[in-house]
C-alpha atoms as a PDB file:
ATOM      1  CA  UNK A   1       0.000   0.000   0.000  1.00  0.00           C
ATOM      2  CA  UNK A   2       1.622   3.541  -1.202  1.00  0.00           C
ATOM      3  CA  UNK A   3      -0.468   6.090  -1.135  1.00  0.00           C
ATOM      4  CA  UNK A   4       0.733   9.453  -3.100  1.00  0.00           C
ATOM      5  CA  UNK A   5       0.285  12.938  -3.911  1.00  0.00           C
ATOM      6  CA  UNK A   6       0.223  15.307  -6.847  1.00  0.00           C
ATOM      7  CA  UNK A   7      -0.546  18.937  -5.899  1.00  0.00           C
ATOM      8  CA  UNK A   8      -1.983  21.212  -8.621  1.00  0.00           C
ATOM      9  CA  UNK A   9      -1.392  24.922  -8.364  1.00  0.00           C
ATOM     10  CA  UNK A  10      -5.105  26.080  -9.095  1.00  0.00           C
ATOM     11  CA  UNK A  11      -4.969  30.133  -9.129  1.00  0.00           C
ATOM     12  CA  UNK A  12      -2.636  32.947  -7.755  1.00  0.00           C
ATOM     13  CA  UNK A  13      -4.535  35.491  -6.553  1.00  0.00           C
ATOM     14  CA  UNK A  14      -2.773  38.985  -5.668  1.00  0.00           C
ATOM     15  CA  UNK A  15      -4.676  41.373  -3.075  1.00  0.00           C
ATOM     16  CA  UNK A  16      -3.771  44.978  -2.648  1.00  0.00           C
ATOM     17  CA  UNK A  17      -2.090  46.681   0.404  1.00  0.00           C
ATOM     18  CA  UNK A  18      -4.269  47.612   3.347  1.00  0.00           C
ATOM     19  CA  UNK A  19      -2.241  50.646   3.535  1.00  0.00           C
ATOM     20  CA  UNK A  20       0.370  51.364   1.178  1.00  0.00           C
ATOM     21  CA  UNK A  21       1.821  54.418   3.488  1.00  0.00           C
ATOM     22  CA  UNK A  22       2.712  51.556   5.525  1.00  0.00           C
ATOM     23  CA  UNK A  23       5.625  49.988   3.724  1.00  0.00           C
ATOM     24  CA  UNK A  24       7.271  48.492   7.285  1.00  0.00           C
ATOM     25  CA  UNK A  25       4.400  46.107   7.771  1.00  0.00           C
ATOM     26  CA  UNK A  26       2.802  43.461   5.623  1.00  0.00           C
ATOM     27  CA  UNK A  27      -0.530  45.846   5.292  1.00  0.00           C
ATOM     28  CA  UNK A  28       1.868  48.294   3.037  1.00  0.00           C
ATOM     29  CA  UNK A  29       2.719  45.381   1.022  1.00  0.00           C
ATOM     30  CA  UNK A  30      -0.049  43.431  -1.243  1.00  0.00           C
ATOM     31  CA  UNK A  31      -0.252  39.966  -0.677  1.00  0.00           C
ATOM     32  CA  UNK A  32      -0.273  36.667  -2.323  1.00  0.00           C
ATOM     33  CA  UNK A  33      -2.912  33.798  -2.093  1.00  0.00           C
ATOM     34  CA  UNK A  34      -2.115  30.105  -3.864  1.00  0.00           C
ATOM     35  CA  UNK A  35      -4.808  27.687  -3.878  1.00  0.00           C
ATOM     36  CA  UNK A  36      -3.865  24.159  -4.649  1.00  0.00           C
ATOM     37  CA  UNK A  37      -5.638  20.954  -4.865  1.00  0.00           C
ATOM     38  CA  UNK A  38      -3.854  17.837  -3.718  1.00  0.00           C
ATOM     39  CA  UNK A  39      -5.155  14.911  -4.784  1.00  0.00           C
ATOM     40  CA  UNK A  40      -4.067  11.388  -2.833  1.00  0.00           C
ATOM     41  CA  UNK A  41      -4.356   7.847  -4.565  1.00  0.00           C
ATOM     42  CA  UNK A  42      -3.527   4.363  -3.311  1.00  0.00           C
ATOM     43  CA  UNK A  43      -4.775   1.284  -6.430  1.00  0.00           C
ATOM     44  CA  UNK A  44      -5.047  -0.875  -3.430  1.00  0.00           C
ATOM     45  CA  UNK A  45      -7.353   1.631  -1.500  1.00  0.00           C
ATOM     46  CA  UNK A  46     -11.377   1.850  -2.362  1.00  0.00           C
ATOM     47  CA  UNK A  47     -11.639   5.081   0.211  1.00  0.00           C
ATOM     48  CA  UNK A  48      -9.518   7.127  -2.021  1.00  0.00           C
ATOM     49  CA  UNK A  49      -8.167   8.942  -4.100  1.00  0.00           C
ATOM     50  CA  UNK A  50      -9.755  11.961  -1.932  1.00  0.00           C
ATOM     51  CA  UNK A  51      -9.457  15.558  -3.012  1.00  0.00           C
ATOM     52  CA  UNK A  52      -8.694  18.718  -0.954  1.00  0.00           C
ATOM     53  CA  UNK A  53      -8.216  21.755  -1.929  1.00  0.00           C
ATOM     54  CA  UNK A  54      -5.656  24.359   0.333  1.00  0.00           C
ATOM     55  CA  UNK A  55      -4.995  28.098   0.542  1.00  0.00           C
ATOM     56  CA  UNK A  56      -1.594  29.423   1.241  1.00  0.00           C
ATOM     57  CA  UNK A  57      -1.006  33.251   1.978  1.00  0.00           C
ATOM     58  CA  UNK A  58       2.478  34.589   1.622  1.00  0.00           C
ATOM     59  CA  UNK A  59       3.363  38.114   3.232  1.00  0.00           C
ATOM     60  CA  UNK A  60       6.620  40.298   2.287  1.00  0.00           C
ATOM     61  CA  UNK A  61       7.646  40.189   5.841  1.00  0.00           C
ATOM     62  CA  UNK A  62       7.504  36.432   7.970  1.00  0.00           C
ATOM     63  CA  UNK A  63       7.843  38.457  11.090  1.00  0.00           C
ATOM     64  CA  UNK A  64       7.346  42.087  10.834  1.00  0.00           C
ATOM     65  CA  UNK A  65       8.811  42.781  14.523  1.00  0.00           C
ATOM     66  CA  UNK A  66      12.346  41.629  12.723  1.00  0.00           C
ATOM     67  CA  UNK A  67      11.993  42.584   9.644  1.00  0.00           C
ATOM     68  CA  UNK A  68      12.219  38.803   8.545  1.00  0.00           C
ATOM     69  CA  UNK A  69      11.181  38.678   4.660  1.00  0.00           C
ATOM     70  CA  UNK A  70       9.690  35.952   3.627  1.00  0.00           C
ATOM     71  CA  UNK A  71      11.736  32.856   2.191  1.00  0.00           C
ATOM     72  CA  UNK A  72       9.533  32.014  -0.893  1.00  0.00           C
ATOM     73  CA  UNK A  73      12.886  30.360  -2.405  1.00  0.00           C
ATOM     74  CA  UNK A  74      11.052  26.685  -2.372  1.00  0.00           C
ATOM     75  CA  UNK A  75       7.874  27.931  -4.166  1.00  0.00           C
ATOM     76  CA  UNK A  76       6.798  27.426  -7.613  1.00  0.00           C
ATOM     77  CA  UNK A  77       8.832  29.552 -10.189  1.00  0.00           C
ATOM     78  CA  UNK A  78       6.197  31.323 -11.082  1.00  0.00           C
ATOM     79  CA  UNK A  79       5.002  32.248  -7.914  1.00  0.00           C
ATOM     80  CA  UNK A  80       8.831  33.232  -6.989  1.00  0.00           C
ATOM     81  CA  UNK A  81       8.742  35.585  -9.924  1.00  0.00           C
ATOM     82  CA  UNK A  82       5.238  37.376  -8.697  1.00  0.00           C
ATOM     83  CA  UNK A  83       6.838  37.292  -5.202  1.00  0.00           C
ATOM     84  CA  UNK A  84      10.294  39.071  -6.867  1.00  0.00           C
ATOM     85  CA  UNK A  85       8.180  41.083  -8.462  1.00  0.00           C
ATOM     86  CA  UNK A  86       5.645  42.716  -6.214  1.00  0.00           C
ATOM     87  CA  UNK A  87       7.193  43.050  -3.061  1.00  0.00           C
ATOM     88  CA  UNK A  88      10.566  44.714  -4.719  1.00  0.00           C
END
């Protein structure tokens, strides 16, 4: 019995800053949300495959206090290049 996984990146959707006076918080920055559906499968398994489908929101800043930016370095390349591109 192996059950695995295949993620599909579904839609990137890009919301506006809350404030864009604010640039040394994540409301002065807009942010990103990635849905994706996973989808898990096992031949020997009648309960699946089984569906789900899963937000992610990425911020410029991972802790604002800091000023930790976010390490987006292990998402999709496309999404890197959106990141790159609206938070610079």
């Amino acid at each position: 019995m192996s059950i695995s996984k295949t993620t599909i990146l579904k839609n990137i959707v890009i919301s506006p800053a809350i404030n864009a006076a604010d640039t040394d918080n994540n409301s002065g920055w807009p942010r990103v949300v990635i849905k994706y559906t996973d989808t898990f499968t096992d031949p020997d398994d009648i309960t699946l495959p089984i569906t789900r489908d899963r937000l992610e929101v990425l911020y410029k800043f991972s802790n604002e206090e800091n000023g930790d930016l976010t390490d987006f370095s292990e998402e999709n390349e496309l999404i890197q290049s959106i990141c790159t591109a609206i938070w610079s």
